[in-house]
Protein backbone atom coordinates (compact mmCIF):
# COMPACT_ATOMS: atom_id res chain seq x y z
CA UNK A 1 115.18 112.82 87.86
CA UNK A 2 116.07 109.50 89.11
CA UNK A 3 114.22 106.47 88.89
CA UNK A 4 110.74 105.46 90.43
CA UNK A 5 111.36 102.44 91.57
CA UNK A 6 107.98 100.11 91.29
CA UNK A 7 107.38 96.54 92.45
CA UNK A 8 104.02 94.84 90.80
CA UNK A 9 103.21 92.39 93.81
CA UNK A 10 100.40 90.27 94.56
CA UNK A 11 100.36 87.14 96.72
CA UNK A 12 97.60 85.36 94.57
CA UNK A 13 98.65 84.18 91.35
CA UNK A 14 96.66 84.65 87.72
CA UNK A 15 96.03 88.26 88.52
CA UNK A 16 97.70 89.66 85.48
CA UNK A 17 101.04 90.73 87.01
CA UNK A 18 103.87 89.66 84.66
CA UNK A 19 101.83 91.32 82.15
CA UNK A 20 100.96 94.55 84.10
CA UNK A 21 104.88 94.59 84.16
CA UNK A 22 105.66 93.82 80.93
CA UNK A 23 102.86 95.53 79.23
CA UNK A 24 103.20 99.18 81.07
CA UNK A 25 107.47 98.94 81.06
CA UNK A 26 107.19 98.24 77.40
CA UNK A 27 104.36 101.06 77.02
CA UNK A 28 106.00 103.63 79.21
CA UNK A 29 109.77 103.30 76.80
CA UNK A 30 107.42 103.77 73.42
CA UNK A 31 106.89 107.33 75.57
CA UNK A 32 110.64 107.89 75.68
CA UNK A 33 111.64 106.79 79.02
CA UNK A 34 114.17 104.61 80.43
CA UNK A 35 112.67 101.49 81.81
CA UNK A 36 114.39 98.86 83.41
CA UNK A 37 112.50 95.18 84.53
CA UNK A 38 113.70 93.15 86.95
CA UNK A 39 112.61 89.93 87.43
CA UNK A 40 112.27 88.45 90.42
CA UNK A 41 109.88 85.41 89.95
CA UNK A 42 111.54 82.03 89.89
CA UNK A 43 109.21 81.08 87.07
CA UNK A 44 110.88 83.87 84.71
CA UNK A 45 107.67 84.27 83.16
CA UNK A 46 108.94 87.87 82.43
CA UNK A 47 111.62 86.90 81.04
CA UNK A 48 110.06 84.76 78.10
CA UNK A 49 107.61 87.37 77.73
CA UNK A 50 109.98 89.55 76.39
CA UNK A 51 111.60 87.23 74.25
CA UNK A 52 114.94 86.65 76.42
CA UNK A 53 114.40 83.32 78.27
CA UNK A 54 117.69 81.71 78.53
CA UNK A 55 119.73 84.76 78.34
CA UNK A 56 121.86 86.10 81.07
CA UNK A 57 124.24 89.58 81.89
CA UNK A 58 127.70 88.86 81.55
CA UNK A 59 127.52 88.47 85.32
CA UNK A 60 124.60 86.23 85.31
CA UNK A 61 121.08 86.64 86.40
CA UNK A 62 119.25 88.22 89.39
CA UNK A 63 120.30 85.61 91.38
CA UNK A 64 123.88 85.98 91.00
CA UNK A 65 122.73 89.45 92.00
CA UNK A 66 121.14 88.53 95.19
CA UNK A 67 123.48 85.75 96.57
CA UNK A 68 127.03 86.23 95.50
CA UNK A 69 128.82 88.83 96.89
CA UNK A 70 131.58 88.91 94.31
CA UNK A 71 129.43 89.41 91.61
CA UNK A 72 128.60 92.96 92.35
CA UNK A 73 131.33 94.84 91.25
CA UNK A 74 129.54 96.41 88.43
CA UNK A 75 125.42 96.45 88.62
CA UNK A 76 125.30 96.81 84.80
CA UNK A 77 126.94 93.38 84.43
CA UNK A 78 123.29 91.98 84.95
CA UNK A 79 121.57 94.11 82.41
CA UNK A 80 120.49 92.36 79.18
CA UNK A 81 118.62 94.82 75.95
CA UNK A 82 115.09 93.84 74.90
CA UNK A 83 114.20 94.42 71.66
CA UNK A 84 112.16 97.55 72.75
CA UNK A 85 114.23 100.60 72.22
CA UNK A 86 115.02 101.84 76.01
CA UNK A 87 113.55 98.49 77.45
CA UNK A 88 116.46 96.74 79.60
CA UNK A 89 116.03 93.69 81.71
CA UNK A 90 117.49 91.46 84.54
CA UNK A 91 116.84 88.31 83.93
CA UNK A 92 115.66 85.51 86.05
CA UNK A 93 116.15 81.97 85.54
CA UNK A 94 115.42 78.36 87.38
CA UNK A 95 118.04 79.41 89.68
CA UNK A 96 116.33 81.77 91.51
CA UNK A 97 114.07 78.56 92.39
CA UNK A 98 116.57 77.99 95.36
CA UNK A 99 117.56 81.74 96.26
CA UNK A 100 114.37 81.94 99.44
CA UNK A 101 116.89 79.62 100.96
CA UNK A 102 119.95 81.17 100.35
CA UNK A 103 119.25 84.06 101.26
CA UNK A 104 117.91 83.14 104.39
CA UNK A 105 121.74 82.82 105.59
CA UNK A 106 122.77 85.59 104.12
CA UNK A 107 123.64 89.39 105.84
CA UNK A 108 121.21 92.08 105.15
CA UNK A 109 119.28 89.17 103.38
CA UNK A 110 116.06 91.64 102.87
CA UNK A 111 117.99 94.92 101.45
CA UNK A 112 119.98 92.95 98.86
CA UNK A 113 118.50 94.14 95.87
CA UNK A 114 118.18 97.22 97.14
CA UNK A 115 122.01 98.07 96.78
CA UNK A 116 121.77 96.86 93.26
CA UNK A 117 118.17 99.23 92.35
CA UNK A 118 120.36 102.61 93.62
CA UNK A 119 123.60 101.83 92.23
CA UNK A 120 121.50 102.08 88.78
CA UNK A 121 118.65 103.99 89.36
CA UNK A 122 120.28 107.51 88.48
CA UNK A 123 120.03 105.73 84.65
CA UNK A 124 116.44 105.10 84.54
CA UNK A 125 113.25 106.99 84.85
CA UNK A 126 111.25 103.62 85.98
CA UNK A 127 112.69 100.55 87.13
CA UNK A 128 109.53 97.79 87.47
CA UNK A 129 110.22 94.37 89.90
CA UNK A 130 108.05 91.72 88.45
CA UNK A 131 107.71 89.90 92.15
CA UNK A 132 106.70 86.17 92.71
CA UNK A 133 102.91 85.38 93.75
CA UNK A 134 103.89 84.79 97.39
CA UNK A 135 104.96 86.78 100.63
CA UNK A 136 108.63 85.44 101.02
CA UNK A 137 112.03 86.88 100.94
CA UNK A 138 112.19 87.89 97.01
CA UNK A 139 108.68 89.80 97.23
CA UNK A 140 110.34 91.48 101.17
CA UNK A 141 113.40 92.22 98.86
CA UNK A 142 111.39 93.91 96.27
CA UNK A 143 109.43 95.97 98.85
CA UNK A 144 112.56 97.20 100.35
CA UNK A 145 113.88 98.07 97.50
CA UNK A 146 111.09 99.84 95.81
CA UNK A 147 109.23 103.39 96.49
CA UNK A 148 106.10 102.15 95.66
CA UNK A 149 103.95 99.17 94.99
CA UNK A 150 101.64 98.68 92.08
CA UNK A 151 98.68 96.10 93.08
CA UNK A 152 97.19 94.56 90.09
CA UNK A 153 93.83 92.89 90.77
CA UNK A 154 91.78 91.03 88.45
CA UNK A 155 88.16 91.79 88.51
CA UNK A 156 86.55 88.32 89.87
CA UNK A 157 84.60 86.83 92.73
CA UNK A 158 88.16 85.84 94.59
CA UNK A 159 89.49 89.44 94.28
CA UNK A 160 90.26 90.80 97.47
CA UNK A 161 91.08 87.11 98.86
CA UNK A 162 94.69 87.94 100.68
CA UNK A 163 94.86 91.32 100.25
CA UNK A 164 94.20 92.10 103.91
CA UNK A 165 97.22 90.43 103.83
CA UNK A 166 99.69 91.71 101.51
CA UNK A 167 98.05 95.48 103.07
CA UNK A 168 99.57 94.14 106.34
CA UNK A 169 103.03 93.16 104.98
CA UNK A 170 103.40 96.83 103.53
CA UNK A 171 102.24 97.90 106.83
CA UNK A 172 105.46 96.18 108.46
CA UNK A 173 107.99 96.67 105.92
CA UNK A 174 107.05 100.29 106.37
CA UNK A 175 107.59 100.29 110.17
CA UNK A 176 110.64 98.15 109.62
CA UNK A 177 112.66 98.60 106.31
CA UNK A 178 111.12 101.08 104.05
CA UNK A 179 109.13 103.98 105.78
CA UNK A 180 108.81 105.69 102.34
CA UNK A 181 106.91 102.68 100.74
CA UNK A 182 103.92 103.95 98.76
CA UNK A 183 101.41 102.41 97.28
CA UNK A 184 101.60 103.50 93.29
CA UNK A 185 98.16 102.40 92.49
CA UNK A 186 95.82 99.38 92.16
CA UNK A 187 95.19 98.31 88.82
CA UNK A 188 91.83 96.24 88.22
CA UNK A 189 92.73 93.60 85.29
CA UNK A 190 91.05 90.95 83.26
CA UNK A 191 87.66 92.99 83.63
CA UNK A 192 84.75 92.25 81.27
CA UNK A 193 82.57 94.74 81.34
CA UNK A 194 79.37 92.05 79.90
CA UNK A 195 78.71 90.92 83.59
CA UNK A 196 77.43 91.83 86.31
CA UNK A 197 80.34 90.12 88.95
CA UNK A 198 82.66 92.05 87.37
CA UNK A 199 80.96 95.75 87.61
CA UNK A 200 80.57 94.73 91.40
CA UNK A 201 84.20 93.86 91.82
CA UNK A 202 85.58 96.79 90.57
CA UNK A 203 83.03 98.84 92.30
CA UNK A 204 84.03 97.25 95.36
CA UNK A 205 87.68 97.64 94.80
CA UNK A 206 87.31 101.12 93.80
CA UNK A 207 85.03 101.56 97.25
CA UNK A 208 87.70 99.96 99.23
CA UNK A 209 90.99 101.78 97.54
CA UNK A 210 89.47 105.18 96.04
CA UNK A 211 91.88 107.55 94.68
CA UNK A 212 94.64 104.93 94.45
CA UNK A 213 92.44 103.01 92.39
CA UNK A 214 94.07 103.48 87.96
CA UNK A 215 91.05 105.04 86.26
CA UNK A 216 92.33 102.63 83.38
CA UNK A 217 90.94 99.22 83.18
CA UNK A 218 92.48 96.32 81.54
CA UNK A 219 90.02 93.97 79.75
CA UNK A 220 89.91 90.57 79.11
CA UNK A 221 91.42 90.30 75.48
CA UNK A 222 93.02 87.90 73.88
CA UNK A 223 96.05 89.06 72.09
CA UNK A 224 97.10 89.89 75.57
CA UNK A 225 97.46 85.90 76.16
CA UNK A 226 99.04 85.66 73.00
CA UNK A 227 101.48 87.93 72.95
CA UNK A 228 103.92 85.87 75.68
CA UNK A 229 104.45 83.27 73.86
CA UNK A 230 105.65 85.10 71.03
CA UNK A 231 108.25 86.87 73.23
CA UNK A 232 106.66 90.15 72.46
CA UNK A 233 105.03 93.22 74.60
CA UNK A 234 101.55 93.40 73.18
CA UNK A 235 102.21 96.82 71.75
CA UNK A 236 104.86 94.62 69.50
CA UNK A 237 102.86 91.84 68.76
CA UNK A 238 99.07 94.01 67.80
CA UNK A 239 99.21 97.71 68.71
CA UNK A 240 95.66 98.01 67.40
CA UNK A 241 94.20 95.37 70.11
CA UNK A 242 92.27 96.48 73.10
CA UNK A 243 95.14 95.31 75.32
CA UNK A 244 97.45 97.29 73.87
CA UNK A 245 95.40 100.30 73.78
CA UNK A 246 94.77 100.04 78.00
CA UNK A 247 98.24 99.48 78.37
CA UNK A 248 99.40 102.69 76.44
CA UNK A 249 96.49 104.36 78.41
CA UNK A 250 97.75 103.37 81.85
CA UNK A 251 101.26 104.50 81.00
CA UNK A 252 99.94 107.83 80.20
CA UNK A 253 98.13 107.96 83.79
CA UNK A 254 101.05 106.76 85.43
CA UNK A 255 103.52 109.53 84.05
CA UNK A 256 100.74 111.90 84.85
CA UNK A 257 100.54 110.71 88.24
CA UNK A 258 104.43 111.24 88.52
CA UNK A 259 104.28 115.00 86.97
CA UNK A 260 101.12 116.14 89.08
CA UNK A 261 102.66 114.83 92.59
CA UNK A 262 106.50 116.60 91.57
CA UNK A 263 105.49 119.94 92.67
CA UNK A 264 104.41 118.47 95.79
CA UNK A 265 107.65 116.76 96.36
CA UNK A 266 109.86 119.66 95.60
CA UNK A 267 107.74 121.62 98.05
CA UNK A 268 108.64 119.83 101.24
């Protein structure tokens, strides 16, 4: 089966993307699957947070990737290992700080890493796109390229802020570019279940989104903080922590997901 292709997008920062990304790829390859991450924010957060910041494919980065053409001969010439076994990764670096405007010039500037996701995803079972916290042309490129969106939203008074928003972007690049985007789920993160705001917020969320709503929950815990700056998926760095045991959780729900919607698929 070839790869579902995810990107974890939300335009507000501090919503616990990076880490949904990190946390769920890393999660999903202690299950046995294939996993690639692709990072796509100019900060590279991802890329530190699996212990490769600094390191490149022998043909560079994901911006070589994006904005030179004669880079592209061979896709795998971006892929780096992690030190999770069946973990890869395209890095990001500063570079990509200065790709919005490159790309602006380019041809088919919104589909580019699109050509890049299918000439590898027959080698992966998930590929994740760690997108940057605004609406611009690396989050448009990750939308095109992806089948489905994963919303992460943490459980505070700001919550929903902008996501009338994003909701209308994958509105257009449906109608536009990509009339199979899904949404994959909406993940409710940073949630303490001690107060009061932040039953309501996820009750509201849940209200708003239903079904597509992850029955799993990712708390507030520390060790998830932590576990960045040691370049290590939480499930490395404290397998035992409540963190890691959501994170394991929501990879289970998500392969579920996949399994109980493939006899659906094979019946159209």
């Amino acid at each position: 089966m070839p790869a579902r292709i995810i990107a974890v997008a939300n335009q507000k920062g501090g919503v616990g993307k990076t880490t949904t990304a990190i946390n769920l790829a890393a999660s999903l390859a202690l299950a046995d699957q294939r996993v690639l991450l692709v990072d796509l924010d100019p900060q590279s957060n991802l890329t530190s947070g699996v212990g490769l910041k600094g390191q490149s494919g022998e043909a560079g980065t994901v911006y070589e990737a994006l904005t030179q053409e004669d880079h592209f001969s061979d896709p795998h010439a971006f892929i780096i290992r992690s030190t999770v076994k069946g973990l890869d990764l395209i890095p990001a670096d500063r570079n990509l700080t200065g790709a919005e405007l490159e790309l602006v010039a380019l041809d088919a500037r919104e589909s580019r890493l699109r050509r890049l996701m299918e000439a590898l995803r027959g080698e992966y079972d998930y590929i994740f796109i760690d997108s940057p916290p605004s609406l611009g042309l690396l989050t448009l490129n990750a939308l095109v390229a992806a089948d489905a969106v994963l919303i992460p939203l943490n459980c505070e008074y700001f919550a929903l802020e902008g996501l009338a928003e994003l909701v209308s972007t994958l509105k257009r690049v449906r109608a536009a570019l990509n009339p199979a985007l899904d949404i994959e789920g909406v993940l409710l993160t940073m949630h303490d279940e001690r107060t009061n705001l932040g039953q309501q917020v996820a009750r509201d969320i849940r209200g708003y989104f239903q079904e597509k709503v992850f029955q799993t929950v990712i708390p507030r815990n520390v060790r998830l903080g932590e576990a960045p700056s040691h370049g290590l998926p939480v499930i490395l760095y404290d397998v035992k922590s409540r963190g890691a045991e959501a994170y394991l959780a929501l990879a289970r729900e998500v392969l579920g997901r996949r399994a109980a919607a493939a006899p659906a698929n094979a019946a159209r």
